[in-house]
C-alpha atoms as a PDB file:
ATOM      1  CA  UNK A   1       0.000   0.000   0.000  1.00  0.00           C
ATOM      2  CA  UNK A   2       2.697   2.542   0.869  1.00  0.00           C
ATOM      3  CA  UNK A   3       3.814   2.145  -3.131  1.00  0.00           C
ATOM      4  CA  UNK A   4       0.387   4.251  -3.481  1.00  0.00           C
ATOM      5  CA  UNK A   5       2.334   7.080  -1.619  1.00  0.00           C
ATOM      6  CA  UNK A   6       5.126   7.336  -4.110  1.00  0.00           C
ATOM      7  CA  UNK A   7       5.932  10.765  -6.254  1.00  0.00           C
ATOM      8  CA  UNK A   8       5.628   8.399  -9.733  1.00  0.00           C
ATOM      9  CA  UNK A   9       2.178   7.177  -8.416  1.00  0.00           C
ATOM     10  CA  UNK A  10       0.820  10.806  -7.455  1.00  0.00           C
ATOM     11  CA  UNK A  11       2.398  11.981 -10.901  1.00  0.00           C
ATOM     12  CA  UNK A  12      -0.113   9.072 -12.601  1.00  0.00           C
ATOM     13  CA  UNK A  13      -3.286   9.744 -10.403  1.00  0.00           C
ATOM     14  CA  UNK A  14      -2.988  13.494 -11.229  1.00  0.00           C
ATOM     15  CA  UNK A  15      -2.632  13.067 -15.239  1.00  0.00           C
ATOM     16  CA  UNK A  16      -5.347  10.782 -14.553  1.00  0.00           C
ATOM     17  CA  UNK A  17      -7.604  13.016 -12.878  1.00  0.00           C
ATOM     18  CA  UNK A  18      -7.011  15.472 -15.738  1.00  0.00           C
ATOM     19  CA  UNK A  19      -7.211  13.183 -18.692  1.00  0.00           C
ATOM     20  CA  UNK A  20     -10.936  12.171 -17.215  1.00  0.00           C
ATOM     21  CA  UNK A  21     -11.745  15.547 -16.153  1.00  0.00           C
ATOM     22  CA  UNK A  22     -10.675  18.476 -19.317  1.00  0.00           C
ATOM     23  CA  UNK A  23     -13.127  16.781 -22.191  1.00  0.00           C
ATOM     24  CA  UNK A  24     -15.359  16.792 -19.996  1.00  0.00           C
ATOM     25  CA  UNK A  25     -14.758  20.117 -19.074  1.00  0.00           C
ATOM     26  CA  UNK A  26     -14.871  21.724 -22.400  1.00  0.00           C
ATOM     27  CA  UNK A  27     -17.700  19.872 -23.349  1.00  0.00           C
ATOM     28  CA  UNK A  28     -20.122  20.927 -20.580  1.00  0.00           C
ATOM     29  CA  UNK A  29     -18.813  24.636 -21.380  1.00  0.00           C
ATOM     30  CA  UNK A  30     -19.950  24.345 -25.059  1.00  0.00           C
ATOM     31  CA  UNK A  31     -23.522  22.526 -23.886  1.00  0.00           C
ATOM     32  CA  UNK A  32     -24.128  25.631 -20.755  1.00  0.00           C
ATOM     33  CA  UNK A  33     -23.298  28.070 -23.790  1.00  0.00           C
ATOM     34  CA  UNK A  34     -25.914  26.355 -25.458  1.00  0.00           C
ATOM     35  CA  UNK A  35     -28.831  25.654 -22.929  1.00  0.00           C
ATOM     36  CA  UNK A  36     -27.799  29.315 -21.490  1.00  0.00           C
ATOM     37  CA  UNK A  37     -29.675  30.224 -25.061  1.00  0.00           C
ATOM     38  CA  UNK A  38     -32.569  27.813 -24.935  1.00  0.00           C
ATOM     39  CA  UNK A  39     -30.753  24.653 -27.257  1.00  0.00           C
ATOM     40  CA  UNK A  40     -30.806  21.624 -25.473  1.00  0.00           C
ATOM     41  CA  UNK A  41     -27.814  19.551 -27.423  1.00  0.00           C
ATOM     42  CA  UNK A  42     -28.336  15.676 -27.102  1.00  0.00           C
ATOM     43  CA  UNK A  43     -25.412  15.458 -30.208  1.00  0.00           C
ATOM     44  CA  UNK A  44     -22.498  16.000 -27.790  1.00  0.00           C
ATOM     45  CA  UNK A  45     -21.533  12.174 -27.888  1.00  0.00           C
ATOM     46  CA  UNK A  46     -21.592  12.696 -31.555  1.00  0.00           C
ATOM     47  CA  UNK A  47     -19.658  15.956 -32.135  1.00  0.00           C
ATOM     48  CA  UNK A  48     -17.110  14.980 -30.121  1.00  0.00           C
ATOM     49  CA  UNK A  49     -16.482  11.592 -31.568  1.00  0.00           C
ATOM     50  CA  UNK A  50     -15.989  13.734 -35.056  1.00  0.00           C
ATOM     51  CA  UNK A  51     -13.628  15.775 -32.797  1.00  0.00           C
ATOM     52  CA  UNK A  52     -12.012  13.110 -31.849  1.00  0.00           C
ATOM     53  CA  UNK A  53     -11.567  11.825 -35.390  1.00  0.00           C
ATOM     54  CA  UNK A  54     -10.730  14.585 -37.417  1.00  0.00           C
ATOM     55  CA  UNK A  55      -8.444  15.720 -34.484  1.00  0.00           C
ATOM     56  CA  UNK A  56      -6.606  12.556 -35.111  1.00  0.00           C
ATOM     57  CA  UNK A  57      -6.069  12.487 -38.551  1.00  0.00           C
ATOM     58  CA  UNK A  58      -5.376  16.080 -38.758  1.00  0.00           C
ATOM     59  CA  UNK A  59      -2.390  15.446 -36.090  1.00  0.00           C
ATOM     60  CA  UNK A  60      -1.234  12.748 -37.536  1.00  0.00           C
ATOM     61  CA  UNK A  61      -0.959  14.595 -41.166  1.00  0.00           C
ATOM     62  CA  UNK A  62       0.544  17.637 -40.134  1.00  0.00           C
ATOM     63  CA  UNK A  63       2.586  16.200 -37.045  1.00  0.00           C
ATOM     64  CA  UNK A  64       0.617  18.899 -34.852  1.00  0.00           C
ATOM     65  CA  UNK A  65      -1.000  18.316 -31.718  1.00  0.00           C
ATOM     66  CA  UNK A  66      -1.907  22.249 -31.843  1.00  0.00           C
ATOM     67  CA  UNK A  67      -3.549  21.935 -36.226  1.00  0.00           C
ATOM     68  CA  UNK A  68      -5.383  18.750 -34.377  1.00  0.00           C
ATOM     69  CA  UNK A  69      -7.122  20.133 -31.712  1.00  0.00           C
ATOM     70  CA  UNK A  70      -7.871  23.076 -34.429  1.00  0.00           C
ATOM     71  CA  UNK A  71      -9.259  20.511 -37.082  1.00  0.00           C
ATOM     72  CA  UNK A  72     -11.357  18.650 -33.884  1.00  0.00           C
ATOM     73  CA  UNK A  73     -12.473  21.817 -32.986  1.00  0.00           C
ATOM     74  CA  UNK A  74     -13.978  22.856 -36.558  1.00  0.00           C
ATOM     75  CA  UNK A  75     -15.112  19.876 -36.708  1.00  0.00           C
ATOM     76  CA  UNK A  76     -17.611  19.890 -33.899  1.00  0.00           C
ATOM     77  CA  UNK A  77     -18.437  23.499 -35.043  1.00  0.00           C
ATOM     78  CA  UNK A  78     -19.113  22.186 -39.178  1.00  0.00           C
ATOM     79  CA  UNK A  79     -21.825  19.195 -37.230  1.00  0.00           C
ATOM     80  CA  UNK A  80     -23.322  21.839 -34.949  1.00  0.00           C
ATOM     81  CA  UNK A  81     -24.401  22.992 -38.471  1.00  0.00           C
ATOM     82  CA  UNK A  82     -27.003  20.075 -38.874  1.00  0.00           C
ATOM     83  CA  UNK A  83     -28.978  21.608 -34.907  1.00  0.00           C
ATOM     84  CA  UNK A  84     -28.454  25.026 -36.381  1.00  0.00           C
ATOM     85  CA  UNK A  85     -29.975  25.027 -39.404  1.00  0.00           C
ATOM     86  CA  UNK A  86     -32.401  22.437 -39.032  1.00  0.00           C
ATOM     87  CA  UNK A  87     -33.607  23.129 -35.592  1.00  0.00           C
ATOM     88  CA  UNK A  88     -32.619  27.061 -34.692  1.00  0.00           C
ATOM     89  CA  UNK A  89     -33.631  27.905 -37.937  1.00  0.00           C
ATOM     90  CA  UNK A  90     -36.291  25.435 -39.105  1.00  0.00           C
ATOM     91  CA  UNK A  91     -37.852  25.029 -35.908  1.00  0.00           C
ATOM     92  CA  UNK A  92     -37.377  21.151 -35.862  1.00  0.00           C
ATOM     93  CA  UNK A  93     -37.278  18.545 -32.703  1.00  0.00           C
ATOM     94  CA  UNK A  94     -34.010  19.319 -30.390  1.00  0.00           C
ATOM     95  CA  UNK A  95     -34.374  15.417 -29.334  1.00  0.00           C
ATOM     96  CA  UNK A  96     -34.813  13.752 -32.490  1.00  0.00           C
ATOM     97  CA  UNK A  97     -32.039  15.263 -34.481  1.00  0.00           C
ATOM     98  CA  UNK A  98     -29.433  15.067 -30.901  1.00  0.00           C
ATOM     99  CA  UNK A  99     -29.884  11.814 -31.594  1.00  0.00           C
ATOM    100  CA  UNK A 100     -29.634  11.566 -35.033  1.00  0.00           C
ATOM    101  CA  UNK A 101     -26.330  13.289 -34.787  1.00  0.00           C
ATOM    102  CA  UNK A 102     -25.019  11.125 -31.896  1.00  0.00           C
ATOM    103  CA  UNK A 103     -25.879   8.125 -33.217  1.00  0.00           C
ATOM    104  CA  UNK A 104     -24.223   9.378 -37.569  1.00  0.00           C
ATOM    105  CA  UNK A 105     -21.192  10.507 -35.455  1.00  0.00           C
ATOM    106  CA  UNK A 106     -20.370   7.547 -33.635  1.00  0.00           C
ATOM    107  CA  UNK A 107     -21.170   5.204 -36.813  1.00  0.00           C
ATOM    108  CA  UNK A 108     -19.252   7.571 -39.279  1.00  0.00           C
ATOM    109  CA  UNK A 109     -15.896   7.855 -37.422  1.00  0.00           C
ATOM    110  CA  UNK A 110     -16.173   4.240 -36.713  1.00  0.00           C
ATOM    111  CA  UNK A 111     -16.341   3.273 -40.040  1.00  0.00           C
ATOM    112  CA  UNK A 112     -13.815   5.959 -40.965  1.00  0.00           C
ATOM    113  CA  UNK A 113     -11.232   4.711 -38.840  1.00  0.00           C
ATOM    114  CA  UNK A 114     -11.371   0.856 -39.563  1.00  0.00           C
ATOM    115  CA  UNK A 115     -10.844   1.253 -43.383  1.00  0.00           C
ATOM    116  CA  UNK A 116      -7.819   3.772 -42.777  1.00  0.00           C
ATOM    117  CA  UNK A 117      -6.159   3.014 -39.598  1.00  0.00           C
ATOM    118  CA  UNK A 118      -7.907   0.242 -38.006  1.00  0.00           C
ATOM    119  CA  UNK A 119      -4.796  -2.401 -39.476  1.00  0.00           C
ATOM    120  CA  UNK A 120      -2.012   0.093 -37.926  1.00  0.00           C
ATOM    121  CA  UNK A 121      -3.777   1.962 -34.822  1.00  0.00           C
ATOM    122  CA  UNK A 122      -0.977   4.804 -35.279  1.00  0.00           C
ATOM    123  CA  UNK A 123      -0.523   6.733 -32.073  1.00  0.00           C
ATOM    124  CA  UNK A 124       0.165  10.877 -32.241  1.00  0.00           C
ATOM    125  CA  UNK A 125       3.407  12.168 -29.939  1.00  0.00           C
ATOM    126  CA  UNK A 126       2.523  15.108 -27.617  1.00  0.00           C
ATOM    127  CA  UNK A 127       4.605  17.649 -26.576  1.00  0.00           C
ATOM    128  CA  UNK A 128       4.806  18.920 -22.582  1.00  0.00           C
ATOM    129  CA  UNK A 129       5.515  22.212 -21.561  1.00  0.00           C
ATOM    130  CA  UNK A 130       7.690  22.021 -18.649  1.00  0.00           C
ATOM    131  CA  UNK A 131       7.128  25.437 -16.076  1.00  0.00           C
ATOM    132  CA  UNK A 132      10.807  25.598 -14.438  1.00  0.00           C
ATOM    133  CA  UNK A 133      10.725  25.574 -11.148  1.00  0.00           C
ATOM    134  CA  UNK A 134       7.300  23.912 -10.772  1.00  0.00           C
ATOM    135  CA  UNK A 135       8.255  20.584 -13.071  1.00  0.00           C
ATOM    136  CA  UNK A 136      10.526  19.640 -10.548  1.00  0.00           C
ATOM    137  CA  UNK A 137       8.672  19.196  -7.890  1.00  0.00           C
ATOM    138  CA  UNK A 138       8.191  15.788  -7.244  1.00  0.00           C
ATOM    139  CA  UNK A 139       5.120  13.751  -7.770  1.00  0.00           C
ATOM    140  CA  UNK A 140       2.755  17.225  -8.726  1.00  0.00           C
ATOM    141  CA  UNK A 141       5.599  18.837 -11.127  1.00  0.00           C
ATOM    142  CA  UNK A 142       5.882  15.994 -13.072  1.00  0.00           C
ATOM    143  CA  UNK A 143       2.407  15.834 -14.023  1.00  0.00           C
ATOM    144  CA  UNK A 144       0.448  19.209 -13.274  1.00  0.00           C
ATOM    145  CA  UNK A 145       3.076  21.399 -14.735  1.00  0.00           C
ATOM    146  CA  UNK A 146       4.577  19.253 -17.467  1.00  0.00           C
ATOM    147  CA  UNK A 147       1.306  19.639 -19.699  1.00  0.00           C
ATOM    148  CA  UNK A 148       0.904  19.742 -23.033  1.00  0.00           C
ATOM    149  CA  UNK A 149       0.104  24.192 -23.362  1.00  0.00           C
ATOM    150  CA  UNK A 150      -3.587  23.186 -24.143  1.00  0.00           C
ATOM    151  CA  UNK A 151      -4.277  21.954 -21.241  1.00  0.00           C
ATOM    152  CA  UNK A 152      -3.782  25.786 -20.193  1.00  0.00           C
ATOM    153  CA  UNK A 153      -5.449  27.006 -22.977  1.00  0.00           C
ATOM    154  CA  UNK A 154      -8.494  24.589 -22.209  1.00  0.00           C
ATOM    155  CA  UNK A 155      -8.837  26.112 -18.547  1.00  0.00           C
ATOM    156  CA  UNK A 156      -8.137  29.627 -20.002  1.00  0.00           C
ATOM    157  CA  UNK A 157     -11.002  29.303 -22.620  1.00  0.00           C
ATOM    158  CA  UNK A 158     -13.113  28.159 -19.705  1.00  0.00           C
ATOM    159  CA  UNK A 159     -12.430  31.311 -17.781  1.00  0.00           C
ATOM    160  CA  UNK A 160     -12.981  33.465 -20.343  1.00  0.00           C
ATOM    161  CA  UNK A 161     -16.614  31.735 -20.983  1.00  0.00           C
ATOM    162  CA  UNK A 162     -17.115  32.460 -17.788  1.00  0.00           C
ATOM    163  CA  UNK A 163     -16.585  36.130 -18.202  1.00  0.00           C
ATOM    164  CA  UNK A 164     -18.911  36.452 -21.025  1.00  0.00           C
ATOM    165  CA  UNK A 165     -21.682  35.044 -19.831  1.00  0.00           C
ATOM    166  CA  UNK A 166     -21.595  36.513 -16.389  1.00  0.00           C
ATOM    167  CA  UNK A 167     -19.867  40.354 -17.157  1.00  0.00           C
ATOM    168  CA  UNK A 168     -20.764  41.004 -20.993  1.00  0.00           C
ATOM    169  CA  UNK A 169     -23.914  42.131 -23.271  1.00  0.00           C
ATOM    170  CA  UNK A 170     -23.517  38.617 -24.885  1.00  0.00           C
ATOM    171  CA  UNK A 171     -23.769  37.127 -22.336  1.00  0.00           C
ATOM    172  CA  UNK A 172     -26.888  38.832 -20.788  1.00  0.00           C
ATOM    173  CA  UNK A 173     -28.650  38.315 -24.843  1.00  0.00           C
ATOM    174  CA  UNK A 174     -27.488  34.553 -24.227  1.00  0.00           C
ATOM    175  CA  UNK A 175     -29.185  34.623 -20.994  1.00  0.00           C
ATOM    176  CA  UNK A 176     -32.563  36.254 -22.312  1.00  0.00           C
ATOM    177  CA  UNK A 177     -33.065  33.729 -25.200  1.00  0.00           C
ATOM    178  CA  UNK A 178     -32.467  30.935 -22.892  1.00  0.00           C
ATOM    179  CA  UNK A 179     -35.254  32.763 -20.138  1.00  0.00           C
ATOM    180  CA  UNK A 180     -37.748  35.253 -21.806  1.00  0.00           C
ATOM    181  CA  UNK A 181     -36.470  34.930 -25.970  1.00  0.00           C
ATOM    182  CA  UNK A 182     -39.398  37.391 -26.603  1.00  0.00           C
ATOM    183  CA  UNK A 183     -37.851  39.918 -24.069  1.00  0.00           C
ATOM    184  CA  UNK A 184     -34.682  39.950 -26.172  1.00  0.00           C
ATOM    185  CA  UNK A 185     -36.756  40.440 -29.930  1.00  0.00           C
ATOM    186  CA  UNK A 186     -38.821  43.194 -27.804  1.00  0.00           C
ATOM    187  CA  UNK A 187     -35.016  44.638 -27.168  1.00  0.00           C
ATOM    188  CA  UNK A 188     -34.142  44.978 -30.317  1.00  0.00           C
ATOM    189  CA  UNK A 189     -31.660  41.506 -30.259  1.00  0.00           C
ATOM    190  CA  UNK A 190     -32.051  38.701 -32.621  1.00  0.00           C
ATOM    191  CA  UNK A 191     -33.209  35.045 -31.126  1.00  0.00           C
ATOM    192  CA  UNK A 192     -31.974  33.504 -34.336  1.00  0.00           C
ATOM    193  CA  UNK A 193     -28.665  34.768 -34.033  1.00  0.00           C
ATOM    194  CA  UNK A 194     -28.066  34.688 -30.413  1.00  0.00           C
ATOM    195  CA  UNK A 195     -28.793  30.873 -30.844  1.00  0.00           C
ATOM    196  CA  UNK A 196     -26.849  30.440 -33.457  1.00  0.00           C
ATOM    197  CA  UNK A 197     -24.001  31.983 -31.938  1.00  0.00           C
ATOM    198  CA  UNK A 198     -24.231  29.371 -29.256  1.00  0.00           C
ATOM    199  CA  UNK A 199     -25.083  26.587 -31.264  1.00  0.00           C
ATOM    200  CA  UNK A 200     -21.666  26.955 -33.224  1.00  0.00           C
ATOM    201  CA  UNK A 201     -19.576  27.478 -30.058  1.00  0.00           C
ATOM    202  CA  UNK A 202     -21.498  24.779 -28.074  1.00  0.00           C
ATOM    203  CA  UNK A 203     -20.151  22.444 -31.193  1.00  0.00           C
ATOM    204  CA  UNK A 204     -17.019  23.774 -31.090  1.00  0.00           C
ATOM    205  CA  UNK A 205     -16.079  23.127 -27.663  1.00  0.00           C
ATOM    206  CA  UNK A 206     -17.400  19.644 -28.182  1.00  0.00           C
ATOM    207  CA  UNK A 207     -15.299  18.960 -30.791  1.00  0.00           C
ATOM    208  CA  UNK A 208     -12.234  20.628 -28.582  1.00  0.00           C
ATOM    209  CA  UNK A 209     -13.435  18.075 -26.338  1.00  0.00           C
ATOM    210  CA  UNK A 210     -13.619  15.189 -28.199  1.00  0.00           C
ATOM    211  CA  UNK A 211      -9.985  16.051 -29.772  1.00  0.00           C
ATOM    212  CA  UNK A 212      -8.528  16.458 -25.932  1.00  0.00           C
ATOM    213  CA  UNK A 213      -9.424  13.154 -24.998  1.00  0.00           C
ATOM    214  CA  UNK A 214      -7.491  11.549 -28.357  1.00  0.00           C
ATOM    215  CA  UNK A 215      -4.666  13.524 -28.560  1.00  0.00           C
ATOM    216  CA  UNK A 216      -3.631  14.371 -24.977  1.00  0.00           C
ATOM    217  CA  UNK A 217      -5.776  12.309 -23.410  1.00  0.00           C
ATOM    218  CA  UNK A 218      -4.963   8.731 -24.863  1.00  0.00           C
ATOM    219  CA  UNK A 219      -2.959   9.812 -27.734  1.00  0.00           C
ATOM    220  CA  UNK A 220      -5.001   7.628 -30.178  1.00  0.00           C
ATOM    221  CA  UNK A 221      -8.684   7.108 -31.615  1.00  0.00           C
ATOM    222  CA  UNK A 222     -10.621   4.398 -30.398  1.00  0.00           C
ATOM    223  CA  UNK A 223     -14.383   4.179 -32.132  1.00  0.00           C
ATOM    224  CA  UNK A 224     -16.956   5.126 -29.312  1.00  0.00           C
ATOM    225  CA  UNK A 225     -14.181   5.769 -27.032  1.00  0.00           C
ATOM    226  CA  UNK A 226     -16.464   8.698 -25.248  1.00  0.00           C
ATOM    227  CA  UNK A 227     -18.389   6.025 -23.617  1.00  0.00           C
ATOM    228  CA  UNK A 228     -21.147   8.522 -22.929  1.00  0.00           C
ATOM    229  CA  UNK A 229     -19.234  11.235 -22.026  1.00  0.00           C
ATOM    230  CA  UNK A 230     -21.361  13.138 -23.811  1.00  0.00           C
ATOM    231  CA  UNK A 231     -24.892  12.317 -21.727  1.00  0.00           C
ATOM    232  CA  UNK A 232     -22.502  13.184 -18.639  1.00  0.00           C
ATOM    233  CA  UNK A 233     -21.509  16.859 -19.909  1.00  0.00           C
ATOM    234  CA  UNK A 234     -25.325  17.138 -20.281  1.00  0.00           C
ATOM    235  CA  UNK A 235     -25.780  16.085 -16.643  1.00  0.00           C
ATOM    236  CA  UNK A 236     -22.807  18.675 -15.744  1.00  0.00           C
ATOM    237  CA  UNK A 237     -24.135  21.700 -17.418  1.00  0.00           C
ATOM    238  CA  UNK A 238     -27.875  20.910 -15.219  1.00  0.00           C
ATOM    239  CA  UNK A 239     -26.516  20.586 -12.117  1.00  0.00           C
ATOM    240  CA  UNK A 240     -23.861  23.661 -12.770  1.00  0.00           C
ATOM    241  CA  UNK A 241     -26.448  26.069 -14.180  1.00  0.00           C
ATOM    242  CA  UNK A 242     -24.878  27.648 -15.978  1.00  0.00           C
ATOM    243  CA  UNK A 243     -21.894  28.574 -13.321  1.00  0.00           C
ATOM    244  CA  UNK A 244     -18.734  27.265 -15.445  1.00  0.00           C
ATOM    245  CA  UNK A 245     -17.044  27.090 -12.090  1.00  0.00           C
ATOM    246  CA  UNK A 246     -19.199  24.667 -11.444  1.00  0.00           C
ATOM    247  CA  UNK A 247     -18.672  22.619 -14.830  1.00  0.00           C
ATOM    248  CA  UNK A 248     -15.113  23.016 -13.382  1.00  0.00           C
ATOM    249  CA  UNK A 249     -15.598  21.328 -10.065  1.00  0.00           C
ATOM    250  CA  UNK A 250     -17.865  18.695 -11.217  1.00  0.00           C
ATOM    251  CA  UNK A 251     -15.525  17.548 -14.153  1.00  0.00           C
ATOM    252  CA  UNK A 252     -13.046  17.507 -11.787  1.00  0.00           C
ATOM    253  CA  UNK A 253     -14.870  15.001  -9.544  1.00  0.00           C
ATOM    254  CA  UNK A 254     -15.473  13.049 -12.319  1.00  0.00           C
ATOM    255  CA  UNK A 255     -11.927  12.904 -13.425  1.00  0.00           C
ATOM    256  CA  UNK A 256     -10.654  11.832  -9.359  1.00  0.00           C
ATOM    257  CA  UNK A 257     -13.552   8.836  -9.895  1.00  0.00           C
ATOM    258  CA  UNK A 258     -11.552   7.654 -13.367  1.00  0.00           C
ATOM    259  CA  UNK A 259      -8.397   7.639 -11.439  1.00  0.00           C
ATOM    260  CA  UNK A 260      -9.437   6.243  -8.681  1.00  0.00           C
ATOM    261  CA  UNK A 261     -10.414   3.165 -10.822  1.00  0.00           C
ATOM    262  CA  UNK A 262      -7.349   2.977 -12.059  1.00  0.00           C
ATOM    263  CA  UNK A 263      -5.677   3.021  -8.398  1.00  0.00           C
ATOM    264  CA  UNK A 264      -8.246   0.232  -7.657  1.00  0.00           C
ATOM    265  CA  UNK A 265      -6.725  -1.841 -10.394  1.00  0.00           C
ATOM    266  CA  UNK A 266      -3.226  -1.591  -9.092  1.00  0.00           C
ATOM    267  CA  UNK A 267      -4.104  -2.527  -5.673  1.00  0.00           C
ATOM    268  CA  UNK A 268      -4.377  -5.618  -4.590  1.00  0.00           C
ATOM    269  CA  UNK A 269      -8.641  -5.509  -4.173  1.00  0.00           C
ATOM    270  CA  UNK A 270     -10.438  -8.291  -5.815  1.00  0.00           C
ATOM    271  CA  UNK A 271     -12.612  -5.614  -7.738  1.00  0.00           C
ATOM    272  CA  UNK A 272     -14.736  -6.748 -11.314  1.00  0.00           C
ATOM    273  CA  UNK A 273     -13.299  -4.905 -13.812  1.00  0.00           C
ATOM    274  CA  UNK A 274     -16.784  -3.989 -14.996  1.00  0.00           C
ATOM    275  CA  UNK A 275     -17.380  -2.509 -11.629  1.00  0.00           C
ATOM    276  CA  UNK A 276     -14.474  -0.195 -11.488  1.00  0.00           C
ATOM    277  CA  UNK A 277     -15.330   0.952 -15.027  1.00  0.00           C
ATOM    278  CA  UNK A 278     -18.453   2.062 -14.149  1.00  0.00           C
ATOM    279  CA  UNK A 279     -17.622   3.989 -10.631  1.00  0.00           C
ATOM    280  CA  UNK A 280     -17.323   6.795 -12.637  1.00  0.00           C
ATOM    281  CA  UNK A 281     -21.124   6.861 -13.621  1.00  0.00           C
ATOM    282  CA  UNK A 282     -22.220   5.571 -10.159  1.00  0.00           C
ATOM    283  CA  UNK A 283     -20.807   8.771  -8.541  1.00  0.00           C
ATOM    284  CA  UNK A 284     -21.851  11.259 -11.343  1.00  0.00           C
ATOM    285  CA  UNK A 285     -25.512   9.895 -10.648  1.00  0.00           C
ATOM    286  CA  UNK A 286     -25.851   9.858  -7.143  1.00  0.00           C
ATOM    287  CA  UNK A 287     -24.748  13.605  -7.303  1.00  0.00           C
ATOM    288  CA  UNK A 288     -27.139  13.479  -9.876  1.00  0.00           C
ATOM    289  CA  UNK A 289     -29.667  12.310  -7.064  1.00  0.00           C
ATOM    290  CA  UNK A 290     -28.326  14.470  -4.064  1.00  0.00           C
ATOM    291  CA  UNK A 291     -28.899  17.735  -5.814  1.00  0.00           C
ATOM    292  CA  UNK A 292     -31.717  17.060  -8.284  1.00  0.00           C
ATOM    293  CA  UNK A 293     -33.586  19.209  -6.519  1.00  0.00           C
ATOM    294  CA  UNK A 294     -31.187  22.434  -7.332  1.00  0.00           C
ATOM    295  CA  UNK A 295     -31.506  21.702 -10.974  1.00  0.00           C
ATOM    296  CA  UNK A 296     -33.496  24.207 -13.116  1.00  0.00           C
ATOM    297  CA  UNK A 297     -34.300  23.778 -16.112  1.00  0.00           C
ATOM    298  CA  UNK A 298     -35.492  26.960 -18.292  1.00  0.00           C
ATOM    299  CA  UNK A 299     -39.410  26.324 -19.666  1.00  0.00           C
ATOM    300  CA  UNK A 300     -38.071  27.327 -23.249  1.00  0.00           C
ATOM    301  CA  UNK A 301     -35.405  24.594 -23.017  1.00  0.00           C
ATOM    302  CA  UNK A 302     -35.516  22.493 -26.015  1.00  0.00           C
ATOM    303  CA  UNK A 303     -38.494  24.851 -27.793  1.00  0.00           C
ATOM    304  CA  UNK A 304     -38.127  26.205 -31.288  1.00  0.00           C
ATOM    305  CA  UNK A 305     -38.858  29.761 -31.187  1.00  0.00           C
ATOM    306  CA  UNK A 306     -40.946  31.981 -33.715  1.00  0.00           C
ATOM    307  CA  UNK A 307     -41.131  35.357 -33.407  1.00  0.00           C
ATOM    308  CA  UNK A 308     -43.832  37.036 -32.663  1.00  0.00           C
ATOM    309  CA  UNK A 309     -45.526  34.235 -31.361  1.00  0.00           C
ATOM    310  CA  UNK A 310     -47.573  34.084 -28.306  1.00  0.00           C
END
């Protein structure tokens, strides 16, 4: 047990934590973004699987872990197209095409990957920034501060959602077409765009999501390898609402229960595998059930809006 307590073993439950907890992360920032504006996103699991994918290939063509997380990125945003136009704009079911997207995603990419890389299962080198000073410290040094630099991008593009949506006049028009849409058109703002805006960076944080957890987080695509990460974000962003402090804190927990699974599986505990694999989910829904009641959901959630109407 006291090999639990060594600086190498602190260094692996910490990269652990934050392999488990940053896609999430970024993620549940795209999906508050969106349900901030009144678009409830059930395609998460499927924009960040084409993350994920084009992330991959992109790194592996250009030998860039920074193009990949780019290409995963536009990626997620180019899908968020389908909800845009076919839901923000035409007014059609939120539910019905989430799924539809989740479900093309996770079949496209899969398909994708067997015919090109499924015979080699290439892996994409990452590069760590190492702070001095700080990287030498033993156990935390070698892990917190030898990241790759997104990982500090990923938490600086979390603060500065944040900001927005709590300090700026975007943020206050996202806020009114996720509460009162008809307040904002009575304003003078635009519903349409508003959700539009949110529906494109909703998908592109998913797809920033989906590319973390390939490149830095496993350094590889595996088909369906978000394992319903995406349902989870969904879960985050309700119980945050809307506080991306809160999407912080709550990814975080969920990254200490994927780590923890690992420890489980070094120890000597006669554990199922399948059991330790699913601890993750266990947790995330019994603090699903300890604060359900805290949860708000906005009445326009997930409704198509027409101006002008009543």
């Amino acid at each position: 047990m006291t090999d639990l307590l060594t600086p190498a073993f602190i260094s692996a439950f910490i990269v652990a934590c934050i392999a488990g907890a940053v896609p999430l992360m970024l993620a549940a920032v795209g999906e508050t973004i969106g349900e901030q504006s009144g678009v409830l996103n059930l395609g998460i699991e499927g924009m960040m699987l084409i993350g994920a994918y084009v992330g991959y290939v992109v790194a592996l063509d250009t030998h860039s872990v920074w193009l990949g997380m780019l290409g995963g990125a536009l990626g997620g945003a180019v899908i968020s197209l389908v909800l845009l136009v076919l839901n923000v704009w035409l007014g059609l079911n939120q539910i019905v095409l989430g799924i539809a997207i989740t479900l093309a995603g996770g079949g496209v990419t899969s398909v994708l990957y067997d015919q090109k890389y499924g015979a080699t299962a290439p892996r994409v080198e990452v590069d760590r920034w190492r702070i001095p000073g700080l990287s030498s410290i033993p156990g935390v040094g070698t892990s917190l501060f030898s990241q790759s630099g997104l990982f500090w991008i990923a938490l600086a593009l979390a603060a500065l959602v944040a900001w927005f949506l709590s300090k700026s006049n975007w943020g206050l028009s996202i806020r009114a077409a996720g509460q009162k849409p008809s307040s904002l058109d009575a304003a003078g703002g635009s519903v349409m765009r508003t959700r539009s805006q949110a529906v494109l960076l909703g998908g592109l944080f998913s797809g920033l999501g989906g590319a973390y957890l390939a490149l830095l987080g496993t350094s590889a695509f595996t088909p369906f390898m978000t394992n319903g990460l995406g349902y989870i974000a969904i879960v985050v962003t309700m119980l945050a609402r809307g506080r991306i402090l809160w999407v912080g804190l709550v990814s975080l927990l969920y990254g200490v229960t994927v780590a923890v699974g690992t420890v489980l599986q070094l120890t000597s505990l006669n554990i199922p595998t399948d059991i330790i694999t699913m601890l993750p989910y266990i947790v995330v829904m019994i603090v699903l059930l300890i604060f359900a009641r805290s949860v708000y959901i906005s009445p326009v959630l997930g409704a198509p809006y027409t101006r002008g109407a009543r």
